[in-house]
PDB file of N, CA and C in Angstrom:
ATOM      1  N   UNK A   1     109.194 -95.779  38.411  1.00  0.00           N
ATOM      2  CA  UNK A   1     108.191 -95.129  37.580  1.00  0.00           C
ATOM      3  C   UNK A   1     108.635 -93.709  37.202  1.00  0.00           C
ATOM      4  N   UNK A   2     109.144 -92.694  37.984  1.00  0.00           N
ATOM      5  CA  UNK A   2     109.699 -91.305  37.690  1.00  0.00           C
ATOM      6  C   UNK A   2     110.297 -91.626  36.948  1.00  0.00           C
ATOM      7  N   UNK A   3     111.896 -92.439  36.533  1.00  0.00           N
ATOM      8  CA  UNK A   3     112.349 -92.181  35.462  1.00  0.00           C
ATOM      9  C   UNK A   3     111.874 -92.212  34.161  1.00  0.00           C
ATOM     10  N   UNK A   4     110.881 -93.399  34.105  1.00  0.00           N
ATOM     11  CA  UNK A   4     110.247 -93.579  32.473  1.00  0.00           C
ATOM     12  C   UNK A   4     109.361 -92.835  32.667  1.00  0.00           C
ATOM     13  N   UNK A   5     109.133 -91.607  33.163  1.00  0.00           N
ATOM     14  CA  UNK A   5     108.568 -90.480  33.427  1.00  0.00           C
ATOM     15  C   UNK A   5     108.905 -89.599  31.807  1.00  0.00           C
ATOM     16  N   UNK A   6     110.376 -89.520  31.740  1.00  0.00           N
ATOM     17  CA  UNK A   6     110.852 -88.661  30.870  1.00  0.00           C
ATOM     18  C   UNK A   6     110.846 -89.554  29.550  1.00  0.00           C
ATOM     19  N   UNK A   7     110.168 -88.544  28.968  1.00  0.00           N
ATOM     20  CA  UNK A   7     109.986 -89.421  27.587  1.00  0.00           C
ATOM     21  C   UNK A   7     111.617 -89.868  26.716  1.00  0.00           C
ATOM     22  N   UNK A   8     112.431 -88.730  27.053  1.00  0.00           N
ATOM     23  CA  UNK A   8     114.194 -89.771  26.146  1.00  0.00           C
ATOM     24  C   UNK A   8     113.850 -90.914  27.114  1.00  0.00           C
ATOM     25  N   UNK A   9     113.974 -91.187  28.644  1.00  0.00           N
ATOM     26  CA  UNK A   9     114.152 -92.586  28.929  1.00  0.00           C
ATOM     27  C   UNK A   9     113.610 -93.273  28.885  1.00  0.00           C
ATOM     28  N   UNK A  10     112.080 -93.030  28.354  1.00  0.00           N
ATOM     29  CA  UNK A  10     110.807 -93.773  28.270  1.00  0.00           C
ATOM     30  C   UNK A  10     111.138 -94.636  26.516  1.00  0.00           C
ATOM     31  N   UNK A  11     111.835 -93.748  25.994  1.00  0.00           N
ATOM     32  CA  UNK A  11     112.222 -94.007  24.404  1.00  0.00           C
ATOM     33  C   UNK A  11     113.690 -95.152  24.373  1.00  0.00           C
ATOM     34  N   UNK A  12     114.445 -94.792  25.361  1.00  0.00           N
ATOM     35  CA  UNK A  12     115.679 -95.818  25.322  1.00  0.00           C
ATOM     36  C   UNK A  12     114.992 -97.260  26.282  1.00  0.00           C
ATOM     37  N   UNK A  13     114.313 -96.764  27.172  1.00  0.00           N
ATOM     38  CA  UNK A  13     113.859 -97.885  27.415  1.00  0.00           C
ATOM     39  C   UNK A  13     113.283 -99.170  26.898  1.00  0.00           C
ATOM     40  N   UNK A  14     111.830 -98.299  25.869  1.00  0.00           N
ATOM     41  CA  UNK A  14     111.486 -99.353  24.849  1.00  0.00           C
ATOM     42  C   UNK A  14     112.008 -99.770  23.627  1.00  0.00           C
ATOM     43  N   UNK A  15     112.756 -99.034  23.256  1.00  0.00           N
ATOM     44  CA  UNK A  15     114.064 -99.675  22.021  1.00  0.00           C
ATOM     45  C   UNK A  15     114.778-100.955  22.347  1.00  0.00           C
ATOM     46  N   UNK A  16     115.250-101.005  24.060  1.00  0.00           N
ATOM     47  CA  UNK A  16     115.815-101.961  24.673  1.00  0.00           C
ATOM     48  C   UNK A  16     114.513-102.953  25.024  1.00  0.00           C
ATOM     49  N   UNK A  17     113.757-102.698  25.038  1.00  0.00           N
ATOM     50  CA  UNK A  17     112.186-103.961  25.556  1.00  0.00           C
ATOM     51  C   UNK A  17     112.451-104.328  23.902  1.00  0.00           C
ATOM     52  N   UNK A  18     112.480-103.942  22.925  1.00  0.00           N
ATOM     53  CA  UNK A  18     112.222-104.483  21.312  1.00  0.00           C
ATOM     54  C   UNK A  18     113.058-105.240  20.861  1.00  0.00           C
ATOM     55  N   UNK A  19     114.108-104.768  21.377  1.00  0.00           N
ATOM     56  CA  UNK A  19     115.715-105.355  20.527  1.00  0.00           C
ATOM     57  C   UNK A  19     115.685-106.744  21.405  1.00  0.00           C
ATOM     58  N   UNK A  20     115.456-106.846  22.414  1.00  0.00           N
ATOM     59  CA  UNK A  20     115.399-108.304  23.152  1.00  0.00           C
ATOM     60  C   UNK A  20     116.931-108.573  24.026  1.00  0.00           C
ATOM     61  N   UNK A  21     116.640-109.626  24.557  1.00  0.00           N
ATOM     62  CA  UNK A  21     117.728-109.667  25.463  1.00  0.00           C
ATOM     63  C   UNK A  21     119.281-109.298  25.348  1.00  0.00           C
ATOM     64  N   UNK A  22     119.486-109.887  24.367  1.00  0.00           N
ATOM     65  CA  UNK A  22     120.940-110.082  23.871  1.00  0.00           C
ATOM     66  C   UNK A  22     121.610-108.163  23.833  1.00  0.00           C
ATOM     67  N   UNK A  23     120.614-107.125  23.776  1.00  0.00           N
ATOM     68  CA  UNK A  23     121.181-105.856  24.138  1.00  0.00           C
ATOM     69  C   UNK A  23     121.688-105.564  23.171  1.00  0.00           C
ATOM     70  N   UNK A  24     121.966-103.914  23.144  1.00  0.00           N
ATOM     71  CA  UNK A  24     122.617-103.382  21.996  1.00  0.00           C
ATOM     72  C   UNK A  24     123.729-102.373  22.408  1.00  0.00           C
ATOM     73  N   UNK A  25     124.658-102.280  21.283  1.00  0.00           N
ATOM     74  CA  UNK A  25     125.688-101.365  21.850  1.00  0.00           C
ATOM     75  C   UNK A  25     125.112 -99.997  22.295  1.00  0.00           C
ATOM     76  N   UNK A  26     125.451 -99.024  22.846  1.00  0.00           N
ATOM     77  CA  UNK A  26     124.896 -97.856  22.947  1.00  0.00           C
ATOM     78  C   UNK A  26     125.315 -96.928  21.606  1.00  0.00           C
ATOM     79  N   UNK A  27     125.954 -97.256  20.743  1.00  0.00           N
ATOM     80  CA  UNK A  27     125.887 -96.189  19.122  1.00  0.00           C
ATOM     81  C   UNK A  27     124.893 -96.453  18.665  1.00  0.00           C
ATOM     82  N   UNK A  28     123.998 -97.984  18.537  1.00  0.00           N
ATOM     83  CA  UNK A  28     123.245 -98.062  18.400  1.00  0.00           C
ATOM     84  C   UNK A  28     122.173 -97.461  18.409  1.00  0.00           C
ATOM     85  N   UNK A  29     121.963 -96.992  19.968  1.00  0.00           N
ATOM     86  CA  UNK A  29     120.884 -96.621  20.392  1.00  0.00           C
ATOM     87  C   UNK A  29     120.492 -95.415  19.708  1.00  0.00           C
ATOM     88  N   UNK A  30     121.986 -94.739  20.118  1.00  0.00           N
ATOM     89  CA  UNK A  30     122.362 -93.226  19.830  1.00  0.00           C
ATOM     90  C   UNK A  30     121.762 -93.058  18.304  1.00  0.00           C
ATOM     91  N   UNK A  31     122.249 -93.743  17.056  1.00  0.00           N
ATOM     92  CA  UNK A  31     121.727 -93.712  16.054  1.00  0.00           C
ATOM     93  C   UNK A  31     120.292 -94.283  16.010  1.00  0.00           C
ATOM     94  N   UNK A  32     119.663 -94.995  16.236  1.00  0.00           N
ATOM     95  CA  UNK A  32     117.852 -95.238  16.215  1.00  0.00           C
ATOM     96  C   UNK A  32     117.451 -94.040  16.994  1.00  0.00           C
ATOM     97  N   UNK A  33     117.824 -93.471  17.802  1.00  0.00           N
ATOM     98  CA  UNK A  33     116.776 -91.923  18.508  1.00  0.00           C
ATOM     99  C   UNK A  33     117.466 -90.861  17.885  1.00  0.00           C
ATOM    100  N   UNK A  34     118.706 -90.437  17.831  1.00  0.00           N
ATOM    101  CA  UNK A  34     118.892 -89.306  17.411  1.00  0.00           C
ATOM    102  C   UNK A  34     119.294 -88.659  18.817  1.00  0.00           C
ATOM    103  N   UNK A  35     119.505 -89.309  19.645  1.00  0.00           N
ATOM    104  CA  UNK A  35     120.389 -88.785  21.161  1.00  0.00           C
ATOM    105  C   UNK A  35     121.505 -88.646  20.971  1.00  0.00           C
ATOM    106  N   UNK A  36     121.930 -87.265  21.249  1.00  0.00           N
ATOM    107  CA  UNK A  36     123.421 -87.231  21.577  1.00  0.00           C
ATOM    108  C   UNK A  36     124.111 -88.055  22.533  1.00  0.00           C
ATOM    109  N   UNK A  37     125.793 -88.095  22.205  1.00  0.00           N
ATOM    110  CA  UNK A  37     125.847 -88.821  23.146  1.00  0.00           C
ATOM    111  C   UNK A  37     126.055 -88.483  25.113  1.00  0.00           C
ATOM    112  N   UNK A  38     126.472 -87.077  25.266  1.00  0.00           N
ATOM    113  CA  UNK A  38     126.054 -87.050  26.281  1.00  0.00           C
ATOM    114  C   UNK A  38     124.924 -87.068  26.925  1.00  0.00           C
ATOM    115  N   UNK A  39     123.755 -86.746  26.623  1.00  0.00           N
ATOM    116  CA  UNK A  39     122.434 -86.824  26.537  1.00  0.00           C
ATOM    117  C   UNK A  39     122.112 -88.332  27.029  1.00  0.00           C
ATOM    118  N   UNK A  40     122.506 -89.523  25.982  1.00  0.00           N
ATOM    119  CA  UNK A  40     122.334 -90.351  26.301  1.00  0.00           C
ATOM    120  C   UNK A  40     122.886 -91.371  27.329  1.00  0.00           C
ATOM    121  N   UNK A  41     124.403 -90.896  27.542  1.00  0.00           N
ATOM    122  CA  UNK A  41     125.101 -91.312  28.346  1.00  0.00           C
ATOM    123  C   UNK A  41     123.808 -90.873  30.129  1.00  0.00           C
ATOM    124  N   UNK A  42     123.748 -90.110  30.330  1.00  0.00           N
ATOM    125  CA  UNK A  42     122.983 -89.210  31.434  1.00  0.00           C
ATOM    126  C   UNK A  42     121.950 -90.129  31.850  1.00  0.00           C
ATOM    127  N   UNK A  43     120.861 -90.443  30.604  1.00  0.00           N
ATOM    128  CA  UNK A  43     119.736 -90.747  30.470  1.00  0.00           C
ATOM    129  C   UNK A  43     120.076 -92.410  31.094  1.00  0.00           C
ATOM    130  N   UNK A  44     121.264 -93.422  30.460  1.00  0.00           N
ATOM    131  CA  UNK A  44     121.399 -94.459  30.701  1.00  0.00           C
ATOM    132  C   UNK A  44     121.786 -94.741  32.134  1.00  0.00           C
ATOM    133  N   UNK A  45     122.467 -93.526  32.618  1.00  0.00           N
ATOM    134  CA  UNK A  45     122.887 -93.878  33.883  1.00  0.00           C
ATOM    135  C   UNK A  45     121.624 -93.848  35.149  1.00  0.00           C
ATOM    136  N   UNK A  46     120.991 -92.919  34.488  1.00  0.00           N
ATOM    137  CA  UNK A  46     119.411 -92.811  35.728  1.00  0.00           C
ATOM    138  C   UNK A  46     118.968 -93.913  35.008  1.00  0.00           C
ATOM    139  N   UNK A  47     118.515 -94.989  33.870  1.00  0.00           N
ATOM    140  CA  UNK A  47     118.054 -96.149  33.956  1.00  0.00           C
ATOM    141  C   UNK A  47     118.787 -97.197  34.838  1.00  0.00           C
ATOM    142  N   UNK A  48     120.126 -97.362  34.658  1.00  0.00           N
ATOM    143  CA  UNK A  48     120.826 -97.641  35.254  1.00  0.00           C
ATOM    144  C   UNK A  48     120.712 -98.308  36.547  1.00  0.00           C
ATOM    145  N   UNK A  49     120.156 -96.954  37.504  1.00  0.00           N
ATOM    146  CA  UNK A  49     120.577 -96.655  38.909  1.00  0.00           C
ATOM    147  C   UNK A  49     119.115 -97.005  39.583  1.00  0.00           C
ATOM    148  N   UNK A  50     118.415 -96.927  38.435  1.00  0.00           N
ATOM    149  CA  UNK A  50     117.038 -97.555  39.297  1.00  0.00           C
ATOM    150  C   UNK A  50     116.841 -99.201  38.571  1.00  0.00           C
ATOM    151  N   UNK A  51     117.944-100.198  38.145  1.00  0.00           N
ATOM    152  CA  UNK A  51     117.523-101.175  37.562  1.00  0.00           C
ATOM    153  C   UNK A  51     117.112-101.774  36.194  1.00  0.00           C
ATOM    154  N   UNK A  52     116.672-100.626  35.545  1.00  0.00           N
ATOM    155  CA  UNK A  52     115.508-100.939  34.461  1.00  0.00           C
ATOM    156  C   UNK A  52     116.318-101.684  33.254  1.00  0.00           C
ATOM    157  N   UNK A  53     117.521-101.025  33.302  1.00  0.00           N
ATOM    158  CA  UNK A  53     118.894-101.319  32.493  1.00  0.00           C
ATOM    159  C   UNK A  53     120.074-102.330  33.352  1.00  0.00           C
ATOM    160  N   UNK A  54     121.001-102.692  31.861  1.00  0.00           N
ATOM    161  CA  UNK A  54     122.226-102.947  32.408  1.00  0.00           C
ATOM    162  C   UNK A  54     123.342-102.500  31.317  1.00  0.00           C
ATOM    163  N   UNK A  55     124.522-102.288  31.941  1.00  0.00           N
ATOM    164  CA  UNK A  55     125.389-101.890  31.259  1.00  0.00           C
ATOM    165  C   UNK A  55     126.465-102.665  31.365  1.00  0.00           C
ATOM    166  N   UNK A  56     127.107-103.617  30.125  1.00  0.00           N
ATOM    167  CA  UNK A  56     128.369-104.307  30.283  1.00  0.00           C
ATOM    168  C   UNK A  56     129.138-103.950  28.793  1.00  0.00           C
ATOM    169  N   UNK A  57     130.208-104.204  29.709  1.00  0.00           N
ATOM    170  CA  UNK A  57     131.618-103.436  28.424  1.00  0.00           C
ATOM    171  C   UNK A  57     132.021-104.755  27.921  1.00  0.00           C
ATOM    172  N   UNK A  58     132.009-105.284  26.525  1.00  0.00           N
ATOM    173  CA  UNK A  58     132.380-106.059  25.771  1.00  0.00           C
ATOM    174  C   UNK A  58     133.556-105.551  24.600  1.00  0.00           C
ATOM    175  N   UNK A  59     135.300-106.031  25.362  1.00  0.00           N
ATOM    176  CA  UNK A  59     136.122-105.252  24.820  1.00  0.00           C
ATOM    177  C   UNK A  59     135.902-103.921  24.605  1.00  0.00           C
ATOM    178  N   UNK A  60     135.430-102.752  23.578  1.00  0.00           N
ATOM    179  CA  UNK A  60     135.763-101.737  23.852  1.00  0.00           C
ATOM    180  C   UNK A  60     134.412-101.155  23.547  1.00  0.00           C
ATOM    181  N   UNK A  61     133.168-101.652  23.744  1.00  0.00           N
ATOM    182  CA  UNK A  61     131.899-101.485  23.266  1.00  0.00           C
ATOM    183  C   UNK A  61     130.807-101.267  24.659  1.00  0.00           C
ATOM    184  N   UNK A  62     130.683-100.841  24.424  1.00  0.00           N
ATOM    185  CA  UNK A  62     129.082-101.134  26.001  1.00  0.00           C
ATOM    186  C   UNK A  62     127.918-101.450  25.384  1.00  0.00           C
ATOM    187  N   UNK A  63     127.179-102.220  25.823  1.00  0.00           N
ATOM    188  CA  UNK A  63     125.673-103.007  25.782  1.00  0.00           C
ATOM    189  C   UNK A  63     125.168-102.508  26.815  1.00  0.00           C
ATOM    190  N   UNK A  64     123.837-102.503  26.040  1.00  0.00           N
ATOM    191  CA  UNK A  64     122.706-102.287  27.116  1.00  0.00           C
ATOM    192  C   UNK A  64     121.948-102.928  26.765  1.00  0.00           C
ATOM    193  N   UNK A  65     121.218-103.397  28.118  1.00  0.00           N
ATOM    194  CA  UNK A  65     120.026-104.724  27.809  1.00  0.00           C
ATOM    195  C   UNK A  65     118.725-104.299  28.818  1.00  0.00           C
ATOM    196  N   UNK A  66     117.746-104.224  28.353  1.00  0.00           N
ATOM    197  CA  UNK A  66     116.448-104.423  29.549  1.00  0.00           C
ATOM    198  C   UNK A  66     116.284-104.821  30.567  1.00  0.00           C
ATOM    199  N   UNK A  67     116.262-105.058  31.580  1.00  0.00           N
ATOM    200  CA  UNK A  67     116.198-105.649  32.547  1.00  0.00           C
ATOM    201  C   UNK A  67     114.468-106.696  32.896  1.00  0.00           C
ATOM    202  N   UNK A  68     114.414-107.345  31.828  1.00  0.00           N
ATOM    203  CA  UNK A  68     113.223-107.997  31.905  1.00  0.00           C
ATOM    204  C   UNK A  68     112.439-108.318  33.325  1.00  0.00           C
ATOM    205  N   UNK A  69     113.101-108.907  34.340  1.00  0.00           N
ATOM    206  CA  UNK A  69     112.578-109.423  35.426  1.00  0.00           C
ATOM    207  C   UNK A  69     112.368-107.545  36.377  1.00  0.00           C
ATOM    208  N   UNK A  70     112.742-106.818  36.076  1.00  0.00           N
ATOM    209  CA  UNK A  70     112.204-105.904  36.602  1.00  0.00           C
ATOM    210  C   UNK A  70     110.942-104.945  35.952  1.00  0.00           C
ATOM    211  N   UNK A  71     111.027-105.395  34.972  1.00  0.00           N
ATOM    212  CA  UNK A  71     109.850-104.330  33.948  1.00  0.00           C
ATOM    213  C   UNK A  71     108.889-105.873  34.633  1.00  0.00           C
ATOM    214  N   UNK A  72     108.925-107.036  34.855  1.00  0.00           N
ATOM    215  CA  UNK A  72     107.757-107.604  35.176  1.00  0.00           C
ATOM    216  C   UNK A  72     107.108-107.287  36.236  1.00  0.00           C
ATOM    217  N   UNK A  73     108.094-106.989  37.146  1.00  0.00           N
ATOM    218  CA  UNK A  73     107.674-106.595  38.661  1.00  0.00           C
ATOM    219  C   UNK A  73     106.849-105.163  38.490  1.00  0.00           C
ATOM    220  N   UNK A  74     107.074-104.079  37.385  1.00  0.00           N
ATOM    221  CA  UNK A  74     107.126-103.076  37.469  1.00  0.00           C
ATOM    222  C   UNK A  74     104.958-103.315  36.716  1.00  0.00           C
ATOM    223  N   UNK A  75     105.247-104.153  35.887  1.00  0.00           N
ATOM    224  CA  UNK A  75     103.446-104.811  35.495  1.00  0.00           C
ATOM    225  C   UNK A  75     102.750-105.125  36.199  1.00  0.00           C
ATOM    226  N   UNK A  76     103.424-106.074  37.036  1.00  0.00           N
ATOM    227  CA  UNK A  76     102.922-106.983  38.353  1.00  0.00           C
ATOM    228  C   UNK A  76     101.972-106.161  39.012  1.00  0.00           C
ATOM    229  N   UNK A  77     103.108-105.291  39.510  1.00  0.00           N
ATOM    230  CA  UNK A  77     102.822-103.957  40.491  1.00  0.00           C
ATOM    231  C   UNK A  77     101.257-102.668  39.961  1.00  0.00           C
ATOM    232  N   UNK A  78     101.646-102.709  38.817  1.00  0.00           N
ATOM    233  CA  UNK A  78     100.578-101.755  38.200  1.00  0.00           C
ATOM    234  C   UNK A  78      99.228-102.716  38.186  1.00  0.00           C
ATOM    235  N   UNK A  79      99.150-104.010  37.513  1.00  0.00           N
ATOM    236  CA  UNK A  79      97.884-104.788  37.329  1.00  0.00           C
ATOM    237  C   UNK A  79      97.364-105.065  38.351  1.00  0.00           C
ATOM    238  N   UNK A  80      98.223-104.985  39.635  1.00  0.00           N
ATOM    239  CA  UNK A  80      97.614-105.174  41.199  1.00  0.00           C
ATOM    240  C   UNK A  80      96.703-103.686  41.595  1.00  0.00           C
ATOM    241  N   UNK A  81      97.368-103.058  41.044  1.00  0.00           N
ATOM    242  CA  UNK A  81      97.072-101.888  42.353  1.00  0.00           C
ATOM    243  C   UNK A  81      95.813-100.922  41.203  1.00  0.00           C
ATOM    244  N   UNK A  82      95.591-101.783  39.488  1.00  0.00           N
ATOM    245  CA  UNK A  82      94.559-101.488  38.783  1.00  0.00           C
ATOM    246  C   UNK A  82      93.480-101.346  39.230  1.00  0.00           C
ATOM    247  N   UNK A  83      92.336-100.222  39.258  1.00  0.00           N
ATOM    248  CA  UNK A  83      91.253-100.066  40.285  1.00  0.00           C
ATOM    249  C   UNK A  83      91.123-100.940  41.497  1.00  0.00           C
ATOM    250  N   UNK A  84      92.065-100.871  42.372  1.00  0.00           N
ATOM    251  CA  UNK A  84      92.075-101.280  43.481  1.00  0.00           C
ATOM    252  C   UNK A  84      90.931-100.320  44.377  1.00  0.00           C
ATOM    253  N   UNK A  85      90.317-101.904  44.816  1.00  0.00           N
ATOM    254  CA  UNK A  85      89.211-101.111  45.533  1.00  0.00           C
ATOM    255  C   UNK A  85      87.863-100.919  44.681  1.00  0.00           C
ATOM    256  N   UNK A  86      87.832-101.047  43.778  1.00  0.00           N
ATOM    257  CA  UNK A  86      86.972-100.498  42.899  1.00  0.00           C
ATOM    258  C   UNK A  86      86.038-102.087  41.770  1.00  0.00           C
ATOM    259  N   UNK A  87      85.058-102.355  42.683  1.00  0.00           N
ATOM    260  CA  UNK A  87      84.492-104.213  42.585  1.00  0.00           C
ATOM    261  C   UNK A  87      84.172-104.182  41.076  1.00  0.00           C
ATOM    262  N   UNK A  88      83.949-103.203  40.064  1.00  0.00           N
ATOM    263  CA  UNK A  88      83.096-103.726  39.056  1.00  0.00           C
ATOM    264  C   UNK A  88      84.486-103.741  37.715  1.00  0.00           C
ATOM    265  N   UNK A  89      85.793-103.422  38.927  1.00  0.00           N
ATOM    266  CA  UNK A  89      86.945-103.515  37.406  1.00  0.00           C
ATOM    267  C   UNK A  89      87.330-104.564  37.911  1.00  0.00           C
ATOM    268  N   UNK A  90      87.415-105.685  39.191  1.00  0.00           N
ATOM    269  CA  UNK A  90      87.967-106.644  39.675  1.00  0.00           C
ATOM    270  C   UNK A  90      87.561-107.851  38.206  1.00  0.00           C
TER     271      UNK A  90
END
């Protein structure tokens, strides 16, 4: 949750939830936000490191893809713990 805290990773994140599985190169990305590329390089590696992302090198290109089965867990987790405790939002 801290990382999609920061709105650049909150922004590369959902570009990657839109574009769908198959992932996009990271110039890509770089060109739809307007992130530099160290900036973005930074930003991908803290998605990275907590999951949310993946990063694979295709010949001389890198992709990045969503990590779907973790943004579910990450819903799961929130719709559970939604007024927990609290009988008239059950």
């Amino acid at each position: 949750m801290a990382e999609l805290g920061n709105t650049t990773r909150l922004a590369i994140f959902r570009y990657l939830v839109k574009v769908g599985p198959a992932g996009v190169p990271v110039g890509q990305i770089q060109k739809a936000l307007g992130i530099p590329g160290s900036t973005l390089s930074h930003h991908i590696a803290r998605l990275v490191s907590v999951g949310l992302i993946k990063k694979d090198r295709v010949s001389r290109t890198l992709y990045c893809t969503a990590q779907y089965p973790v943004l579910e867990e990450l819903i799961d987790f929130l719709q559970s713990e939604c007024c927990a405790g609290v009988p008239e939002c059950s």
